[in-house]
N, C-alpha and C. Protein backbone atom coordinates (compact mmCIF):
# COMPACT_ATOMS: atom_id res chain seq x y z
N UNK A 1 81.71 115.29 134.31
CA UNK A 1 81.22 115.08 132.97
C UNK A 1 80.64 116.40 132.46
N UNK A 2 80.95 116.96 131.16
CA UNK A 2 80.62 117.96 130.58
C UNK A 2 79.01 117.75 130.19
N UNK A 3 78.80 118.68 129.79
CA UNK A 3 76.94 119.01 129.44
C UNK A 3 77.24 118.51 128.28
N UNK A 4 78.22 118.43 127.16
CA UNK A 4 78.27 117.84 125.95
C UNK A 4 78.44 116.21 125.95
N UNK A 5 78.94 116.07 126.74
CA UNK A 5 79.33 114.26 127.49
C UNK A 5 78.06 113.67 127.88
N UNK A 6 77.00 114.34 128.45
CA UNK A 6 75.70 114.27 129.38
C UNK A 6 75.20 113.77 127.59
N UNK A 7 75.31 115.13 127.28
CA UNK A 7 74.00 115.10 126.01
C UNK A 7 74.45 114.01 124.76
N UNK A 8 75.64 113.34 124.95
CA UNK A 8 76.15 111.92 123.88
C UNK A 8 75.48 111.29 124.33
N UNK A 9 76.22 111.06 126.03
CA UNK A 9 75.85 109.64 126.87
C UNK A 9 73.80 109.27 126.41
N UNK A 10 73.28 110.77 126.71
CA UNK A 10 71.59 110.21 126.59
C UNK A 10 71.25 110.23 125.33
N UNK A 11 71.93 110.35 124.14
CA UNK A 11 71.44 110.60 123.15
C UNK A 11 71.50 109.19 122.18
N UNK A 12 73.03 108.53 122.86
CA UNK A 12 73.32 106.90 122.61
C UNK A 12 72.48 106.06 123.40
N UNK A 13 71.96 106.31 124.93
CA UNK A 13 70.93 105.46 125.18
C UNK A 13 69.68 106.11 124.45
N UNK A 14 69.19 106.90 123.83
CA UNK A 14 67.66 107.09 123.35
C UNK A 14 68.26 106.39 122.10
N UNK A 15 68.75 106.30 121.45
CA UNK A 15 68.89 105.74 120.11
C UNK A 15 69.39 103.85 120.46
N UNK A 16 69.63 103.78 121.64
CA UNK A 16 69.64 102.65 121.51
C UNK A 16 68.31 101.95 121.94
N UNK A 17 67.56 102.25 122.78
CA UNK A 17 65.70 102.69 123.31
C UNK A 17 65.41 101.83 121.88
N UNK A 18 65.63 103.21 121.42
CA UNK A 18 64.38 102.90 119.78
C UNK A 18 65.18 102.23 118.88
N UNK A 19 65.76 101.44 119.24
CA UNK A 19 66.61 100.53 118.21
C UNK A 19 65.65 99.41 119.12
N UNK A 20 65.85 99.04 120.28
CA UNK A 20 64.81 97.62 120.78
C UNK A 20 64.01 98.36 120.17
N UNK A 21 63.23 99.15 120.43
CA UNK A 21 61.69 99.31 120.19
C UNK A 21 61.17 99.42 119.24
N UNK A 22 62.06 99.72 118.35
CA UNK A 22 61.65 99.69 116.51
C UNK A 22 61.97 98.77 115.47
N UNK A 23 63.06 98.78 116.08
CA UNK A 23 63.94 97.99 115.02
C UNK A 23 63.54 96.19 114.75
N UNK A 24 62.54 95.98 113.50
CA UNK A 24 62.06 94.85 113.47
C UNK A 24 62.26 94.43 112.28
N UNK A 25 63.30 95.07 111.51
CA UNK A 25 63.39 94.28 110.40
C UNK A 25 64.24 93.01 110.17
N UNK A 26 63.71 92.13 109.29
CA UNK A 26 64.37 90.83 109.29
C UNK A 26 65.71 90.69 109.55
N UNK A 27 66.04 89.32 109.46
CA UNK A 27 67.34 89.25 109.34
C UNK A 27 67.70 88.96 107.38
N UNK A 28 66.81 88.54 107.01
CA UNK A 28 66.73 88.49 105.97
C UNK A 28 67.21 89.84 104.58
N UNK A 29 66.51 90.81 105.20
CA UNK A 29 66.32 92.20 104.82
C UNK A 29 67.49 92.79 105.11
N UNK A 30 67.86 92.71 106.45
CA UNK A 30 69.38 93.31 106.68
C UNK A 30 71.02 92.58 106.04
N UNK A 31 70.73 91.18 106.01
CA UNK A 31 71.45 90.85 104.92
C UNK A 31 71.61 91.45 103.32
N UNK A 32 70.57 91.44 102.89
CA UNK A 32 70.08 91.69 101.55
C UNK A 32 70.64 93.42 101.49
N UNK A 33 70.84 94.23 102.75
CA UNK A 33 70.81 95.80 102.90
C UNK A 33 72.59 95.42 103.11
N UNK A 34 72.95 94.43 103.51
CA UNK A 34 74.77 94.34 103.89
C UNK A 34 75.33 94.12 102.66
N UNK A 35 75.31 93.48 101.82
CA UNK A 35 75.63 92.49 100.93
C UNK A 35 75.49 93.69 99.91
N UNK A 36 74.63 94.44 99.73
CA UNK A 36 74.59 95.73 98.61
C UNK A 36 75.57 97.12 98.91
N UNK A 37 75.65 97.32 100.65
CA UNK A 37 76.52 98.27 100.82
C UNK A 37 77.80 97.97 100.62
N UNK A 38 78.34 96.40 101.01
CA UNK A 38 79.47 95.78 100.80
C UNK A 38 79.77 95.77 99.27
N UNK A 39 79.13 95.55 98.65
CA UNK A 39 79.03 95.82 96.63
C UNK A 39 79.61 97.02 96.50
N UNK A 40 78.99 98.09 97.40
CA UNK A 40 79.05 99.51 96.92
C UNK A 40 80.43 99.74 97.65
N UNK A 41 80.64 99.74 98.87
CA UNK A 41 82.26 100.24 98.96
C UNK A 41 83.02 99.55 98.20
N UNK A 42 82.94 97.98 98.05
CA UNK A 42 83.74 97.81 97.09
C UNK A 42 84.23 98.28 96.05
N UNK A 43 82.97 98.87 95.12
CA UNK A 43 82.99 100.04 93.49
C UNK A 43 83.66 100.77 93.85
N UNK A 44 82.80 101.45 95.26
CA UNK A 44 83.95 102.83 95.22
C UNK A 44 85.01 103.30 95.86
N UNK A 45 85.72 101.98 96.49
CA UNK A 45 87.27 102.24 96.43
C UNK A 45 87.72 101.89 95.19
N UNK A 46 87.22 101.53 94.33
CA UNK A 46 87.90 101.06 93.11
C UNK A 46 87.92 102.02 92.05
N UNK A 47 86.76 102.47 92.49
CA UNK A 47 86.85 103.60 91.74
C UNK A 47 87.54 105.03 91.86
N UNK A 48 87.57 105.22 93.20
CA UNK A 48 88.56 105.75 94.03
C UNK A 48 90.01 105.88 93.73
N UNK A 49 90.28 104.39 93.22
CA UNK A 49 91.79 104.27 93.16
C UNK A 49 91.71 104.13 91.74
N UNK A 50 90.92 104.31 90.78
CA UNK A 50 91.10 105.04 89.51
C UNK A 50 91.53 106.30 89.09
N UNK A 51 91.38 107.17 90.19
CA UNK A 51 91.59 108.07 90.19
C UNK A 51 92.45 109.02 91.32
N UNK A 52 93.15 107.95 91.96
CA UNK A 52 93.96 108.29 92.86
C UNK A 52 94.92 107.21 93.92
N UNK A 53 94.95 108.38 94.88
CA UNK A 53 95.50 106.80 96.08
C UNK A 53 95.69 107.39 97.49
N UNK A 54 95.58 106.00 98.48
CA UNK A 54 94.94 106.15 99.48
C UNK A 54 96.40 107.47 100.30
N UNK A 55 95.85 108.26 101.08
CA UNK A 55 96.70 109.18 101.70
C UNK A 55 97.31 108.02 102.90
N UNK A 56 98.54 108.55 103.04
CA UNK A 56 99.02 107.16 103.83
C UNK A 56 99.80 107.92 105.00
N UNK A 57 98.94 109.34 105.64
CA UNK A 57 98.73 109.45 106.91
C UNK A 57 97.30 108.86 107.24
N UNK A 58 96.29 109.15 106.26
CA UNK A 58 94.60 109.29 106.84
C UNK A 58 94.55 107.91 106.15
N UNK A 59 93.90 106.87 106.64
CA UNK A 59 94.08 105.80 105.43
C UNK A 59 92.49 105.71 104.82
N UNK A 60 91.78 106.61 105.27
CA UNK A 60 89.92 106.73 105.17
C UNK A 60 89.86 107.97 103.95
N UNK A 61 91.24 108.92 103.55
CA UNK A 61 91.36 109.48 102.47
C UNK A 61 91.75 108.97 101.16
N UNK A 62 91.09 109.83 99.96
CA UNK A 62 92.00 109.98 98.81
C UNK A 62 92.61 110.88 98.56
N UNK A 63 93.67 110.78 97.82
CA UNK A 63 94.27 111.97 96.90
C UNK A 63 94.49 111.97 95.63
N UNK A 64 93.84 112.45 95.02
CA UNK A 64 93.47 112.07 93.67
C UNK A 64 94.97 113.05 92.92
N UNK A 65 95.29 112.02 92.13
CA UNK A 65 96.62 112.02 91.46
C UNK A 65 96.67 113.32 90.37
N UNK A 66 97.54 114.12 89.97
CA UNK A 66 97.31 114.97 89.10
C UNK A 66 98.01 114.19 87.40
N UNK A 67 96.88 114.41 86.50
CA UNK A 67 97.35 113.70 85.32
C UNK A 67 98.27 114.57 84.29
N UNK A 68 99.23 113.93 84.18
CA UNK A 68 100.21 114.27 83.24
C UNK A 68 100.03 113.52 82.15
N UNK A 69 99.99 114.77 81.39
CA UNK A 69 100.01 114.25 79.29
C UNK A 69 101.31 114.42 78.64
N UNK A 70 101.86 114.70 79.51
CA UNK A 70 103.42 115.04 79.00
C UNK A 70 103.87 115.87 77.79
N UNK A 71 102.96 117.07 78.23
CA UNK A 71 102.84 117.93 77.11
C UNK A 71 103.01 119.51 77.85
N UNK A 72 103.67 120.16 76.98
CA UNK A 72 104.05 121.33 78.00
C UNK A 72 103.93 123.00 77.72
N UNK A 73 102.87 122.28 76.43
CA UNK A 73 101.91 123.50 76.02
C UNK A 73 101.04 124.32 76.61
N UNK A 74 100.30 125.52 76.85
CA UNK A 74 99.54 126.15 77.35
C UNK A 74 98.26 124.97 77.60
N UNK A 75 98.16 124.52 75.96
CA UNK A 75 96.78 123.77 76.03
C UNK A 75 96.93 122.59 76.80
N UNK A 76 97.73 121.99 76.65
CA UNK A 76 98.42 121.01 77.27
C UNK A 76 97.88 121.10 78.74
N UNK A 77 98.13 122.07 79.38
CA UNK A 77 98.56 122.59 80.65
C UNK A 77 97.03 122.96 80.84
N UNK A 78 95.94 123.49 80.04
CA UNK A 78 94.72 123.51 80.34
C UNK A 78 93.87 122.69 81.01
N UNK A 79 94.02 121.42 79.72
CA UNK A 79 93.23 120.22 79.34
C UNK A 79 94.08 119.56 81.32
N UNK A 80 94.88 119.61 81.79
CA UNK A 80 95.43 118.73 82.70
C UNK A 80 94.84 119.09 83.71
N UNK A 81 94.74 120.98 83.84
CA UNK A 81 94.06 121.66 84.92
C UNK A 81 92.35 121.15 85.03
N UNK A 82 91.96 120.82 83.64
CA UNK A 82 90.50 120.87 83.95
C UNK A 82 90.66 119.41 84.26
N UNK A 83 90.89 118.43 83.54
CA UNK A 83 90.77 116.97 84.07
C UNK A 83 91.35 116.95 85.22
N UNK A 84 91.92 117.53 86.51
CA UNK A 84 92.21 117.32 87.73
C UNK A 84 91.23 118.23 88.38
N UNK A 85 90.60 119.26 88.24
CA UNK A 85 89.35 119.76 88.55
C UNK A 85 88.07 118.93 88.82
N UNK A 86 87.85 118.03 87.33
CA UNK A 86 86.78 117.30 87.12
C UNK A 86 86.99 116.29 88.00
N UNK A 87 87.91 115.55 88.08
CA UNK A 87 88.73 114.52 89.00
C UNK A 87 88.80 114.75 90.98
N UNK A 88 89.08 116.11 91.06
CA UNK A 88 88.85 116.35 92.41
C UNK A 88 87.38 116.31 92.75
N UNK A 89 86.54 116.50 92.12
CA UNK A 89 85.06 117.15 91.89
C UNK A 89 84.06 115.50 92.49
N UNK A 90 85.05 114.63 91.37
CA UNK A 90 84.31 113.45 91.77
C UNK A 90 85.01 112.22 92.81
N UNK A 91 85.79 112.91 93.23
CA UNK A 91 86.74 112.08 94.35
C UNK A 91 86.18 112.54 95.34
N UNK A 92 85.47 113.94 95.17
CA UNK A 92 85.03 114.50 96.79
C UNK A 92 83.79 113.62 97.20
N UNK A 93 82.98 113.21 96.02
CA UNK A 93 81.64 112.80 96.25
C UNK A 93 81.79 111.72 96.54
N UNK A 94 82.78 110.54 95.55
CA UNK A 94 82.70 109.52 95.71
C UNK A 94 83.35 109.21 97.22
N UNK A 95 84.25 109.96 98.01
CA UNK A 95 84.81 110.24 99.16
C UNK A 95 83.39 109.91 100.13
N UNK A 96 82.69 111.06 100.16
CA UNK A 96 81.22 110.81 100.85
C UNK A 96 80.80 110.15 100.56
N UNK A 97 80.38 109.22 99.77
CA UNK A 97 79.68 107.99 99.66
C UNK A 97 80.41 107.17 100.22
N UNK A 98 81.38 106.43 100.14
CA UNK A 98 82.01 105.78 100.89
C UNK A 98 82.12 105.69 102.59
N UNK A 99 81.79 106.99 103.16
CA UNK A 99 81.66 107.34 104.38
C UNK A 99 80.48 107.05 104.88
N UNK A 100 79.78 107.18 103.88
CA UNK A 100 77.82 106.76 104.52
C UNK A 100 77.48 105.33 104.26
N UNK A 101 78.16 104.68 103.65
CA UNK A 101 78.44 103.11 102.99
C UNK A 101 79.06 103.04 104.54
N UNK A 102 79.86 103.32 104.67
CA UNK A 102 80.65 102.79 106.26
C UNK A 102 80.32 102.49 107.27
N UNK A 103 79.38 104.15 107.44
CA UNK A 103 78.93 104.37 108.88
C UNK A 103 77.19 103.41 109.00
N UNK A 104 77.20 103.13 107.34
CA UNK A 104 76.03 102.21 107.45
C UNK A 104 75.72 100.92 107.57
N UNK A 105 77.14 100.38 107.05
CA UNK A 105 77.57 98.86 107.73
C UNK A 105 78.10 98.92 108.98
N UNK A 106 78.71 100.04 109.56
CA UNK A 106 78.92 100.18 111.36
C UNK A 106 77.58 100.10 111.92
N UNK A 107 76.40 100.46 111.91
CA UNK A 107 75.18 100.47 112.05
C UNK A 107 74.69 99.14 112.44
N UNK A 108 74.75 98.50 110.97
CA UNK A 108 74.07 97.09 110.84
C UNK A 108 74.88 96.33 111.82
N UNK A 109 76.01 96.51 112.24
CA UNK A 109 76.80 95.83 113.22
C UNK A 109 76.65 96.10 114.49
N UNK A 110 76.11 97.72 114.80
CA UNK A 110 75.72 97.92 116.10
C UNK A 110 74.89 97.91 116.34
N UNK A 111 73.41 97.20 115.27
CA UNK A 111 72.35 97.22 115.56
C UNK A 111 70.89 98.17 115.39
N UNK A 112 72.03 99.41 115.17
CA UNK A 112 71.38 100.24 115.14
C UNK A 112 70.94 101.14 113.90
N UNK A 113 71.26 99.79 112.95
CA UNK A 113 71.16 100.74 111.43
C UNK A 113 69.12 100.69 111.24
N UNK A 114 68.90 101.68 110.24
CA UNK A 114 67.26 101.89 110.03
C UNK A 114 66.22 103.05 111.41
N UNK A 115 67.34 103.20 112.37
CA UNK A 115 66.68 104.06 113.14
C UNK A 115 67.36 105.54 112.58
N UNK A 116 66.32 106.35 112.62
CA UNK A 116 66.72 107.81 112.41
C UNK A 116 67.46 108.37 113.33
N UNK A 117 68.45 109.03 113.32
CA UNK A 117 69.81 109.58 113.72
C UNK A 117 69.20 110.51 114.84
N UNK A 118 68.16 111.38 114.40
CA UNK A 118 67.54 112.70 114.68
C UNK A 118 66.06 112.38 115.77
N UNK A 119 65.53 111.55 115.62
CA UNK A 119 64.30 111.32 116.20
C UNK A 119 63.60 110.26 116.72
N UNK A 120 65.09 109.13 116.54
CA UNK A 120 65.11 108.05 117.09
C UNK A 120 63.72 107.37 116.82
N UNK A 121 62.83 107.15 115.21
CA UNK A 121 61.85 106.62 114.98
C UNK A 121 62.65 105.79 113.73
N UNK A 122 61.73 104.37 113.45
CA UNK A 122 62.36 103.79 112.66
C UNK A 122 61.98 104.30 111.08
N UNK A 123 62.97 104.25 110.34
CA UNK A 123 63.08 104.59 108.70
C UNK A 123 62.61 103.83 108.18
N UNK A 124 61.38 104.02 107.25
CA UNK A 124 61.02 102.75 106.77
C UNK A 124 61.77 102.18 105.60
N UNK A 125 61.21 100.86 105.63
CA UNK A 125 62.35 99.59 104.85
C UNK A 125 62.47 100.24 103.58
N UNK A 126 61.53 101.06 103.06
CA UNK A 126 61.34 101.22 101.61
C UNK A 126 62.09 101.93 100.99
N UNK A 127 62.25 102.74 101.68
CA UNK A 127 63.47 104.11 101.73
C UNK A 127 64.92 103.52 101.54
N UNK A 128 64.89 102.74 103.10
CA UNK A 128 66.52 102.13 103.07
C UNK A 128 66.58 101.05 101.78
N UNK A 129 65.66 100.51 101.23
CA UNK A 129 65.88 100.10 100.31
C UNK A 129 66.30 100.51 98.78
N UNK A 130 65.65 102.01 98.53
CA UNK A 130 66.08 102.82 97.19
C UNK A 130 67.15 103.31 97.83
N UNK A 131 67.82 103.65 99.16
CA UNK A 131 68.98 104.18 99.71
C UNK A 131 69.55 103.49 101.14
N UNK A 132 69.99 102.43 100.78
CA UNK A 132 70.59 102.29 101.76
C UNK A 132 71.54 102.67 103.00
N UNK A 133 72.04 103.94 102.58
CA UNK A 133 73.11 104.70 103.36
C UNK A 133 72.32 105.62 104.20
N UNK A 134 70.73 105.78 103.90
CA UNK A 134 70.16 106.55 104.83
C UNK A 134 70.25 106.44 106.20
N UNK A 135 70.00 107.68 106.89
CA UNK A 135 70.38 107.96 108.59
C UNK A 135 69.50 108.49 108.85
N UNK A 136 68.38 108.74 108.22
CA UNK A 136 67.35 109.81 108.26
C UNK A 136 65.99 109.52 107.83
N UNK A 137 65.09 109.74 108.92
CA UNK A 137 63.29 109.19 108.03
C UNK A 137 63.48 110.31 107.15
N UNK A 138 62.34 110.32 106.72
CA UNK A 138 61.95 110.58 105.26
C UNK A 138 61.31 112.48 106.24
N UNK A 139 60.49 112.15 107.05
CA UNK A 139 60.26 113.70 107.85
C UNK A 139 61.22 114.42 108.10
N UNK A 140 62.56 114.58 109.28
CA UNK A 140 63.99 114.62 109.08
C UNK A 140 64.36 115.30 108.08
N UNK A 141 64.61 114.42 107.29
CA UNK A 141 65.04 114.89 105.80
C UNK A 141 64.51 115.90 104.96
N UNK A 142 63.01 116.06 105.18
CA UNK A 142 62.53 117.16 104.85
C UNK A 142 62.61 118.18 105.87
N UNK A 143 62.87 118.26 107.10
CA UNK A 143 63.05 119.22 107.94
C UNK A 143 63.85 119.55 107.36
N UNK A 144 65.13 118.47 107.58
CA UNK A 144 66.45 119.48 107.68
C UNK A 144 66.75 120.42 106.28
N UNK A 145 66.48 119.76 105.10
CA UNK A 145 66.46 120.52 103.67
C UNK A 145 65.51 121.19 103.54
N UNK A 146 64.82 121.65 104.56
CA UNK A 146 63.52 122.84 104.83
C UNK A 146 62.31 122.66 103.31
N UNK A 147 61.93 121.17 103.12
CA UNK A 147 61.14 120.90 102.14
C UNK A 147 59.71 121.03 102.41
N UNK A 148 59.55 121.50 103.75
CA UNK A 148 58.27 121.24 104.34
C UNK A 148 57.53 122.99 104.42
């Protein structure tokens, strides 16, 4: 076993540790936290596929479609470049959201959603509640974006 294999293997039992040891929020609460992320991937594959379609090697990608005005003017040819600009711009984001929507209903399924990723302390409810996709206490988060 590699030193990188070592440092998963203990890093999935400490996070699973402080998942018993923290993790006390309802069942109530974690419904109420499923049922909103499930809302939200829903929007944003839909929204997703407003503006594109699923890559059908990666099926967890988009590829956002290039729009034709059927016009074959310079301006023409501008206006298409920037609306597929603006279009890639928000396929990338809405892309990541969808991924933290995911890995946050994988969570709630493994139990282990509301514990911090980083320090294995629990996130409080209040947080996951204005953000549900959080992975991160609120300390964390200011570490890592050096707010502190």
């Amino acid at each position: 076993m590699t030193q990188k294999d070592e440092f998963c293997q203990s890093l999935a039992l400490y996070r699973l540790s402080a998942t018993l040891l923290f993790n006390h929020m309802t069942q109530d609460f974690l419904a109420q936290i499923k049922l909103r992320l499930l809302e939200n991937q829903s929007r944003l594959e839909r929204d997703l596929g407003d503006i594109g379609t699923k890559d059908q090697k990666d099926k967890k990608q988009f590829n956002v479609d290039y729009p034709e005005s059927g016009g074959s003017s310079d301006d023409d040819n501008a206006v298409e470049i920037s609306e597929y600009a603006d279009e890639l711009s928000i396929g990338t984001k809405l892309e990541a959201e969808l991924r933290d929507t995911i890995k946050a209903l994988q969570a709630i399924e493994e139990g282990s959603y509301g514990v911090c990723k980083y320090c294995g302390k629990e996130i409080d409810p209040k947080r996951l509640e204005a953000r549900p996709t959080s992975a991160t206490c609120i300390a964390c988060k200011k570490t890592l974006t050096q707010e502190i």
